[in-house]
Protein backbone atom coordinates (compact mmCIF):
# COMPACT_ATOMS: atom_id res chain seq x y z
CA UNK A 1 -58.03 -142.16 -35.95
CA UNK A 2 -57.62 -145.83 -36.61
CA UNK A 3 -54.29 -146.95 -38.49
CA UNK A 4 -55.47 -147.16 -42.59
CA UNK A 5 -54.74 -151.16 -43.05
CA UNK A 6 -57.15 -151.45 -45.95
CA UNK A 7 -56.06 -152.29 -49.42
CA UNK A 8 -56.85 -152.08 -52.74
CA UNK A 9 -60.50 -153.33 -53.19
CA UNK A 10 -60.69 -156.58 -55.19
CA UNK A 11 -64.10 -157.53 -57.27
CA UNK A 12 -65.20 -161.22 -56.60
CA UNK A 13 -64.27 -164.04 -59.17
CA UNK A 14 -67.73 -164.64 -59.11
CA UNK A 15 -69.06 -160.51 -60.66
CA UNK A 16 -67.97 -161.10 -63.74
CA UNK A 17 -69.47 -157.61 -64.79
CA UNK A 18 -68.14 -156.05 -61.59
CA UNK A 19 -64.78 -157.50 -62.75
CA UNK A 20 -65.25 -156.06 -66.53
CA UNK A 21 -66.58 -152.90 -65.42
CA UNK A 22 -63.50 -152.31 -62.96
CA UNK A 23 -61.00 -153.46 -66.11
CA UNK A 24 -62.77 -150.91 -68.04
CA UNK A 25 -62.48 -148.52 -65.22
CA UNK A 26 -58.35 -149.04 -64.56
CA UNK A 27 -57.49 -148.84 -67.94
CA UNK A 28 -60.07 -146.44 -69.43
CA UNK A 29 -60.08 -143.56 -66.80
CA UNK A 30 -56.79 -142.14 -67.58
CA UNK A 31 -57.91 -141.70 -70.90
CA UNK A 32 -61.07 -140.54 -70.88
CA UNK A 33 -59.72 -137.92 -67.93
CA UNK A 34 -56.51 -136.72 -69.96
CA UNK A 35 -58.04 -137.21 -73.68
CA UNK A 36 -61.78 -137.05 -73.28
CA UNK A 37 -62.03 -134.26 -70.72
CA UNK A 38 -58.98 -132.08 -71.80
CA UNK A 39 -60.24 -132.81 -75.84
CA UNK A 40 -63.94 -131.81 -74.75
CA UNK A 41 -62.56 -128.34 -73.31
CA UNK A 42 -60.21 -127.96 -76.61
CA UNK A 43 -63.26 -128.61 -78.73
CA UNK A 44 -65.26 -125.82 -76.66
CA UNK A 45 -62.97 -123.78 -76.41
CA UNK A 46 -61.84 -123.46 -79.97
CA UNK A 47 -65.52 -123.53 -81.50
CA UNK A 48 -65.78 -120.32 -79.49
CA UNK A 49 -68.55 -121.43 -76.53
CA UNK A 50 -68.98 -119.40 -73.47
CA UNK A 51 -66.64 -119.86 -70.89
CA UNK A 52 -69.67 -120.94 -68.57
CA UNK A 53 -68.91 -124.22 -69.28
CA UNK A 54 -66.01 -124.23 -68.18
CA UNK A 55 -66.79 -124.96 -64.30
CA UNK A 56 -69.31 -127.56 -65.38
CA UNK A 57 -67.03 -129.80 -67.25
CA UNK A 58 -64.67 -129.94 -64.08
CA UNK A 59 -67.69 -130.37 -62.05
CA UNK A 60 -68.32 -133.61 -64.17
CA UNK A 61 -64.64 -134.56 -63.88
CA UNK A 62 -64.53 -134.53 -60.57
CA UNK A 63 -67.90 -136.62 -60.02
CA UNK A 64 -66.10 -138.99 -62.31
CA UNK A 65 -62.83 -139.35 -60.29
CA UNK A 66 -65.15 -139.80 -57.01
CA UNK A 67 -66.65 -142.38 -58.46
CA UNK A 68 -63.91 -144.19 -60.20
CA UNK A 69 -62.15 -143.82 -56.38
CA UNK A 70 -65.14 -145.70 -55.16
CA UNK A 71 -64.83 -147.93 -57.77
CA UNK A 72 -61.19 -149.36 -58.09
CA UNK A 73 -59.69 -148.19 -54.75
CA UNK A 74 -56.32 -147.84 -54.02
CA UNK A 75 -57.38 -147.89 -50.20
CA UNK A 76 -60.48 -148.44 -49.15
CA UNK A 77 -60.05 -146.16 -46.25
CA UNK A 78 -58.99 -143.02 -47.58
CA UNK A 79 -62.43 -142.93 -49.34
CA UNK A 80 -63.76 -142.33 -45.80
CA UNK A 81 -63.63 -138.92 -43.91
CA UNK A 82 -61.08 -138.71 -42.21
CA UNK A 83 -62.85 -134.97 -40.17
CA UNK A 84 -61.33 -133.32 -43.14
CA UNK A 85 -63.75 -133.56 -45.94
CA UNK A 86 -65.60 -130.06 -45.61
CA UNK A 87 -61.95 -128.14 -44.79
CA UNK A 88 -60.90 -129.48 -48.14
CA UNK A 89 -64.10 -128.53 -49.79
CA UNK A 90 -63.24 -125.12 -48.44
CA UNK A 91 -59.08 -125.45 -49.90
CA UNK A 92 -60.90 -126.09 -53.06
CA UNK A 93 -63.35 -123.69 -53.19
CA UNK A 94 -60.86 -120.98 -52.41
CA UNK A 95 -58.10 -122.02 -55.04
CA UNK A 96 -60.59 -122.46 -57.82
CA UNK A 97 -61.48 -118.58 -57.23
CA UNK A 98 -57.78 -118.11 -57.39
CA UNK A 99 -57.71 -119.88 -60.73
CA UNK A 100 -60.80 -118.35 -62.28
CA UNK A 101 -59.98 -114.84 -60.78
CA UNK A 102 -56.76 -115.32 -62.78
CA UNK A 103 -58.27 -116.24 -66.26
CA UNK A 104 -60.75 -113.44 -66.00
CA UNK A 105 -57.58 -111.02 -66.00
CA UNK A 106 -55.03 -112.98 -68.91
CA UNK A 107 -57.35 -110.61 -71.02
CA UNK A 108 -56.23 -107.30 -69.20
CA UNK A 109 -52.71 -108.32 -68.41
CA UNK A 110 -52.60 -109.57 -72.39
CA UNK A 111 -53.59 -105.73 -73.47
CA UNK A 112 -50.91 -104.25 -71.00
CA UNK A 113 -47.80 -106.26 -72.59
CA UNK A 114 -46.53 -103.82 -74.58
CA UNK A 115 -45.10 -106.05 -77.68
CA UNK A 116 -46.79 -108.73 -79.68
CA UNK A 117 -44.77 -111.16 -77.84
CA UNK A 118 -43.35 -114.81 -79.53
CA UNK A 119 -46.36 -116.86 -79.11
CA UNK A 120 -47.16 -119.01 -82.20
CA UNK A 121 -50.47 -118.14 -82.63
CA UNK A 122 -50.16 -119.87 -85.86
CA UNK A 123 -49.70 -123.16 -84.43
CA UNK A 124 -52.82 -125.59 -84.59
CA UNK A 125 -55.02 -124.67 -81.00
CA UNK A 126 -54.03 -128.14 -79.57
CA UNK A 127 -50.07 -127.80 -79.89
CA UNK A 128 -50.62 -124.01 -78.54
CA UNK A 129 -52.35 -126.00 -75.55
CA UNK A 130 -49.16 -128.74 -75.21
CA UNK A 131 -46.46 -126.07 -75.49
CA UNK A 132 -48.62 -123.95 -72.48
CA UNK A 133 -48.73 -127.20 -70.45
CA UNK A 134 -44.70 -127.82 -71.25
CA UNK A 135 -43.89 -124.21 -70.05
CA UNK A 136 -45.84 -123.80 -67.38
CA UNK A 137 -44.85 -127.54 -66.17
CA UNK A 138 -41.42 -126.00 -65.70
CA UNK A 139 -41.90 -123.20 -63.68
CA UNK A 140 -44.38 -125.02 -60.92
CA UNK A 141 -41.58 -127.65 -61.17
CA UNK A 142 -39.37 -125.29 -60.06
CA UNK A 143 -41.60 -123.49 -57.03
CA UNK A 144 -42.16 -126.71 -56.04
CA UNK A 145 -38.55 -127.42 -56.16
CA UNK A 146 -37.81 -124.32 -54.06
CA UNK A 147 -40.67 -125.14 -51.74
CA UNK A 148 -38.67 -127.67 -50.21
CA UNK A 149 -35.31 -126.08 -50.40
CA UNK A 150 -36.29 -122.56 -49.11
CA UNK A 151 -38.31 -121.90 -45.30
CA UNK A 152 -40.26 -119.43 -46.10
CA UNK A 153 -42.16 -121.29 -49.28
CA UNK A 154 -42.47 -124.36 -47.19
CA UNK A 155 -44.18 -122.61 -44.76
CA UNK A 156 -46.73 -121.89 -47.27
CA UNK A 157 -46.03 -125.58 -49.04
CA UNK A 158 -46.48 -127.86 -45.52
CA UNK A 159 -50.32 -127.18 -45.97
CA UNK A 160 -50.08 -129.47 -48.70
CA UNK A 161 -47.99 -132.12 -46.86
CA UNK A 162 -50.65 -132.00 -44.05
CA UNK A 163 -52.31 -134.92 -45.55
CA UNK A 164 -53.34 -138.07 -43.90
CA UNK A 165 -54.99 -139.53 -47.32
CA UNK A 166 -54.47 -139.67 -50.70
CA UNK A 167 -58.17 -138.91 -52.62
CA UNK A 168 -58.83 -136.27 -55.51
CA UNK A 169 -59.91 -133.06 -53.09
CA UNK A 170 -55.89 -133.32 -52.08
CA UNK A 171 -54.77 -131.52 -55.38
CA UNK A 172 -56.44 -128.70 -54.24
CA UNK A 173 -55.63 -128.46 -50.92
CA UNK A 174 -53.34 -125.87 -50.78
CA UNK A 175 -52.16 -122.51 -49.01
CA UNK A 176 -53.90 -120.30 -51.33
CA UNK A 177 -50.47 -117.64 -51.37
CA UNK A 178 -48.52 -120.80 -52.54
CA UNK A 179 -50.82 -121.68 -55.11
CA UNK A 180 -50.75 -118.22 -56.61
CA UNK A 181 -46.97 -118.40 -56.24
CA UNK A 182 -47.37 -121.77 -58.26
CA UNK A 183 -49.69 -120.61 -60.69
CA UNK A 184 -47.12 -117.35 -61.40
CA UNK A 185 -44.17 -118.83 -61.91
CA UNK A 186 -46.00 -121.50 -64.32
CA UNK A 187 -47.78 -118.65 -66.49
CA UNK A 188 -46.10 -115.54 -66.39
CA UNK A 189 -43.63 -116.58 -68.66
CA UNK A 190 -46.88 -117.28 -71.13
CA UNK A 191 -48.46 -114.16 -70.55
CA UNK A 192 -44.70 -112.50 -71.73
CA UNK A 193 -44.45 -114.27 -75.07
CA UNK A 194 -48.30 -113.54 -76.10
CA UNK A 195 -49.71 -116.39 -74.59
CA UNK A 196 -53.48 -115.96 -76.08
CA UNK A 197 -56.41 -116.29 -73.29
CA UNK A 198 -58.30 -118.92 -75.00
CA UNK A 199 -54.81 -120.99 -74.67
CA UNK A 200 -54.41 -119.79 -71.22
CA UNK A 201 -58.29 -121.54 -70.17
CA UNK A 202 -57.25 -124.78 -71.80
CA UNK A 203 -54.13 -124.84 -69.82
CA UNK A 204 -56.16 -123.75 -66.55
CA UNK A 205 -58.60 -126.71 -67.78
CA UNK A 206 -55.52 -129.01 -67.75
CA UNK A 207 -54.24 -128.46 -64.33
CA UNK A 208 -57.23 -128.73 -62.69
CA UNK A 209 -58.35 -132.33 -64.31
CA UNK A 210 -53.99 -133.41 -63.62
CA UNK A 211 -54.73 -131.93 -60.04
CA UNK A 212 -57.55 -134.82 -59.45
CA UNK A 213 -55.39 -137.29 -61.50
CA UNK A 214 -51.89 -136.96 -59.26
CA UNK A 215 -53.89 -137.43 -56.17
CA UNK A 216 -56.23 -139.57 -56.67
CA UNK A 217 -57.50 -142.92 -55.09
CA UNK A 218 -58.17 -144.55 -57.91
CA UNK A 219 -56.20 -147.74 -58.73
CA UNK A 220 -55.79 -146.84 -62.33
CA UNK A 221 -53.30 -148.05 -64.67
CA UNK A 222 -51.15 -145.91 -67.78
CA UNK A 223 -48.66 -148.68 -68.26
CA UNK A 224 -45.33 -147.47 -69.44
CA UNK A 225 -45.99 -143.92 -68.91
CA UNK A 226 -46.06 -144.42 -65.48
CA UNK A 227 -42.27 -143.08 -65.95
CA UNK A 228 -43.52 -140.03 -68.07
CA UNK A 229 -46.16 -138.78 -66.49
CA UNK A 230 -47.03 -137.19 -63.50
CA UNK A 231 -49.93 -139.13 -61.78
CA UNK A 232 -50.84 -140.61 -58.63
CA UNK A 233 -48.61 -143.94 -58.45
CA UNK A 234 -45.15 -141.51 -58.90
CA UNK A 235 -46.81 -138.97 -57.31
CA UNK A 236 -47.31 -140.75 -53.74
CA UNK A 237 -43.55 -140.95 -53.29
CA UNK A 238 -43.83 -137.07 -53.37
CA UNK A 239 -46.35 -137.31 -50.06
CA UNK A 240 -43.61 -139.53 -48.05
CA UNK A 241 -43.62 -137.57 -44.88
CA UNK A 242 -39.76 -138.37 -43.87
CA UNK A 243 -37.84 -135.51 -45.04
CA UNK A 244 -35.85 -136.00 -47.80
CA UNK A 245 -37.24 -139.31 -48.71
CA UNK A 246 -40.69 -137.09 -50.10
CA UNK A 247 -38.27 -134.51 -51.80
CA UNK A 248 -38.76 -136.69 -55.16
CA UNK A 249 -41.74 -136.35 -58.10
CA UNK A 250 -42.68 -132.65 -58.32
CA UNK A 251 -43.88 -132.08 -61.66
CA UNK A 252 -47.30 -131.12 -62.19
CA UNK A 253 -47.78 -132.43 -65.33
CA UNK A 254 -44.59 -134.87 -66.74
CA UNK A 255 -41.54 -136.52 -64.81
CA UNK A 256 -39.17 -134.14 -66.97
CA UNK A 257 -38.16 -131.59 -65.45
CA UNK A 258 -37.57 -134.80 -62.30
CA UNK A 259 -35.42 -136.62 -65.00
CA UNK A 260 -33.32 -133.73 -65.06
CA UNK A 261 -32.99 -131.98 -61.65
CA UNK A 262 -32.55 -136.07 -60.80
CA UNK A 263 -35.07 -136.05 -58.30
CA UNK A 264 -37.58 -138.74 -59.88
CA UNK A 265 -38.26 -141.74 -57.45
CA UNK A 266 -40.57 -144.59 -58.62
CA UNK A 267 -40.53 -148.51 -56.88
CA UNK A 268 -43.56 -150.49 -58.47
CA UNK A 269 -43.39 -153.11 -55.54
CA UNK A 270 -44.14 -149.72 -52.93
CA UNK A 271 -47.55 -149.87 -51.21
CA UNK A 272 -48.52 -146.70 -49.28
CA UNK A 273 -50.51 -146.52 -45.74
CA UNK A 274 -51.96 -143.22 -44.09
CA UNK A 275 -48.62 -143.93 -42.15
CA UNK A 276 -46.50 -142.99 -44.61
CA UNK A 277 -48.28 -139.59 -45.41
CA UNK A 278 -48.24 -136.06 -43.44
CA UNK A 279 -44.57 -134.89 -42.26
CA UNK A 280 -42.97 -136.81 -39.68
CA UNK A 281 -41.25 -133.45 -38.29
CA UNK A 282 -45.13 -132.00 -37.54
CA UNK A 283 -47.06 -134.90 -36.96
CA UNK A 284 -49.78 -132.12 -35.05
CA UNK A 285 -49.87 -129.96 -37.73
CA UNK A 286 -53.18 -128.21 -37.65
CA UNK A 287 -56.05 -129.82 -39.38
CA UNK A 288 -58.63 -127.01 -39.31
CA UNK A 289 -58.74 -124.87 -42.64
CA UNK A 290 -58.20 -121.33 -41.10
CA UNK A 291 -55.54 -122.87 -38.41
CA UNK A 292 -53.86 -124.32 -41.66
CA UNK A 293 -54.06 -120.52 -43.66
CA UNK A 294 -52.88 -118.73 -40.72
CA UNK A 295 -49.92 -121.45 -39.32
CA UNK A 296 -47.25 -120.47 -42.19
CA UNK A 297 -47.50 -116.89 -40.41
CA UNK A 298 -47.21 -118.85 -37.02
CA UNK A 299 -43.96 -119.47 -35.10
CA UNK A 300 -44.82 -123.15 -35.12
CA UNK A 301 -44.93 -122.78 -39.04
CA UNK A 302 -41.36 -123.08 -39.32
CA UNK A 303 -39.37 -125.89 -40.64
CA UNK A 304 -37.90 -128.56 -37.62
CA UNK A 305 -34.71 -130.54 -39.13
CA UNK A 306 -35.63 -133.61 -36.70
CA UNK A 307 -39.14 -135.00 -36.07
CA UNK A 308 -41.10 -134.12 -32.85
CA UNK A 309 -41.91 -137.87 -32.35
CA UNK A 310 -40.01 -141.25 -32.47
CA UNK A 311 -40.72 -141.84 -36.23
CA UNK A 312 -38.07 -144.15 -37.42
CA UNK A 313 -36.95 -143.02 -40.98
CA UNK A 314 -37.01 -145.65 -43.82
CA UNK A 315 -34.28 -145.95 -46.43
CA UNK A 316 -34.45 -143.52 -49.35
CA UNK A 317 -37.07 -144.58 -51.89
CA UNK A 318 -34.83 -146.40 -54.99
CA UNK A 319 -34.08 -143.48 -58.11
CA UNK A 320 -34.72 -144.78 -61.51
């Protein structure tokens, strides 16, 4: 595969609607994925619509990030397949099951708990939704803390770290035993305190519309909350494939829980090549999707404290 020299594509002086319609694009994606789309699922959800649509909104959220990658790209280059399109179709696929399978049994689980639990149901729906982001924020955080620390999660995790390119699909691509470890450690603490189901498929709504958002190609633009929020121009320095330098940015949702455990990393002047990404210490990692499920249960799955190859290590990423 040839080196990824491309850069961010660059409308001609001369399009002036190209130019406007890419200025909209930058600056009006993040809010029409993180307002519009999350506020569209609050709306539905609250008014008491079947859950069927539910699938379709995502559906048009991702068709909107694809486009908005083709649109403003961060790289021209990781738009194109790089042979791994259909395995992370398939990574996808799988882990949205996961994530449905899991809403369809809040319900059950909800009936079991045998108190009332703490849960403000009287809260308005759309704090409910922001305290269920919040708390579940903390504990993926925390996995995905522990997923670097710990050999046996990053077994499971390097599936993740695989990548050669940074697109939308990447959220997704995941071990699906890690994302259910994830996914756990983010909810059950909701489910405990009474966490209602209707709350529980906003939150699920959230994640997956954040997923597309931290990864994706899309040259967007949030301004100062660049150092708030968890999205894809903090979220690169995550996918830095020298170890330790990528231990930085975890949260899912907000740079908190990074603020605190002091692990946030951001350097606006960073620009990121399909060099940069994958882990130095597997560059051959396997790239097929059942070689990538089965690997963590593999000999070769295990962690390597020095990279197979000659790949010099930068200087840590500046903390601020």
């Amino acid at each position: 595969m040839a080196t990824d020299t491309s850069g961010p594509s660059v409308p001609p002086a001369s399009g002036g609607t190209r130019v406007a319609v890419a200025a909209l694009a930058r600056y009006g994606y993040a809010p029409v994925m993180l307002l519009g789309v999350n506020g569209t699922g609050l709306l539905l959800i609250s008014s008491g619509a079947p859950k069927a649509w539910l699938p379709v909104l995502l559906g048009g959220a991702v068709c909107l990030s694809f486009a908005v990658e083709r649109l403003i790209p961060y790289r021209d280059g990781w738009n194109e397949d790089h042979h791994d399109t259909r395995r992370d179709v398939a990574h996808a696929l799988v882990n949205e099951a996961v994530v449905l399978a899991g809403l369809a049994v809040v319900p059950v689980l909800s009936a079991l708990t045998p108190w009332t639990g703490i849960w403000p149901t009287a809260w308005p729906f759309v704090l409910q939704a922001l305290l269920a982001v919040l708390v579940a924020d903390l504990g993926i955080t925390l996995v995905h803390y522990a997923s670097h620390k710990v050999g046996a999660l990053w077994r499971l995790h390097a599936v993740h770290h695989s990548v050669k390119r940074f697109y939308g699909l990447n959220g997704l691509m995941k071990h699906p035993l890690h994302q259910t470890l994830e996914t756990a450690a983010g909810f059950t603490p909701l489910l405990l305190a009474g966490l209602p189901a209707d709350v529980a498929t906003a939150a699920a709504l959230a994640t997956g519309v954040q997923l597309l958002m931290q990864h994706s190609n899309a040259d967007y633009r949030v301004g100062p909350l660049v150092h708030v929020l968890a999205l894809n121009e903090g979220h690169r320095f995550h996918h830095l494939k020298w170890a330790g330098v990528g231990d930085v940015n975890f949260g899912l949702f907000t740079l908190l829980w990074d603020r605190l455990l002091g692990t946030h990393s951001y350097d606006a002047a960073r620009r990121f090549t399909s060099d940069d990404l994958g882990m130095a210490a597997k560059p051959r990692y396997p790239t097929a999707y059942l070689a990538q499920i089965a690997e963590p249960f593999r000999a070769s799955g295990a962690c390597h404290a020095a990279p197979e190859g000659d790949e010099a290590r930068p200087a840590a990423v500046p903390r601020r």
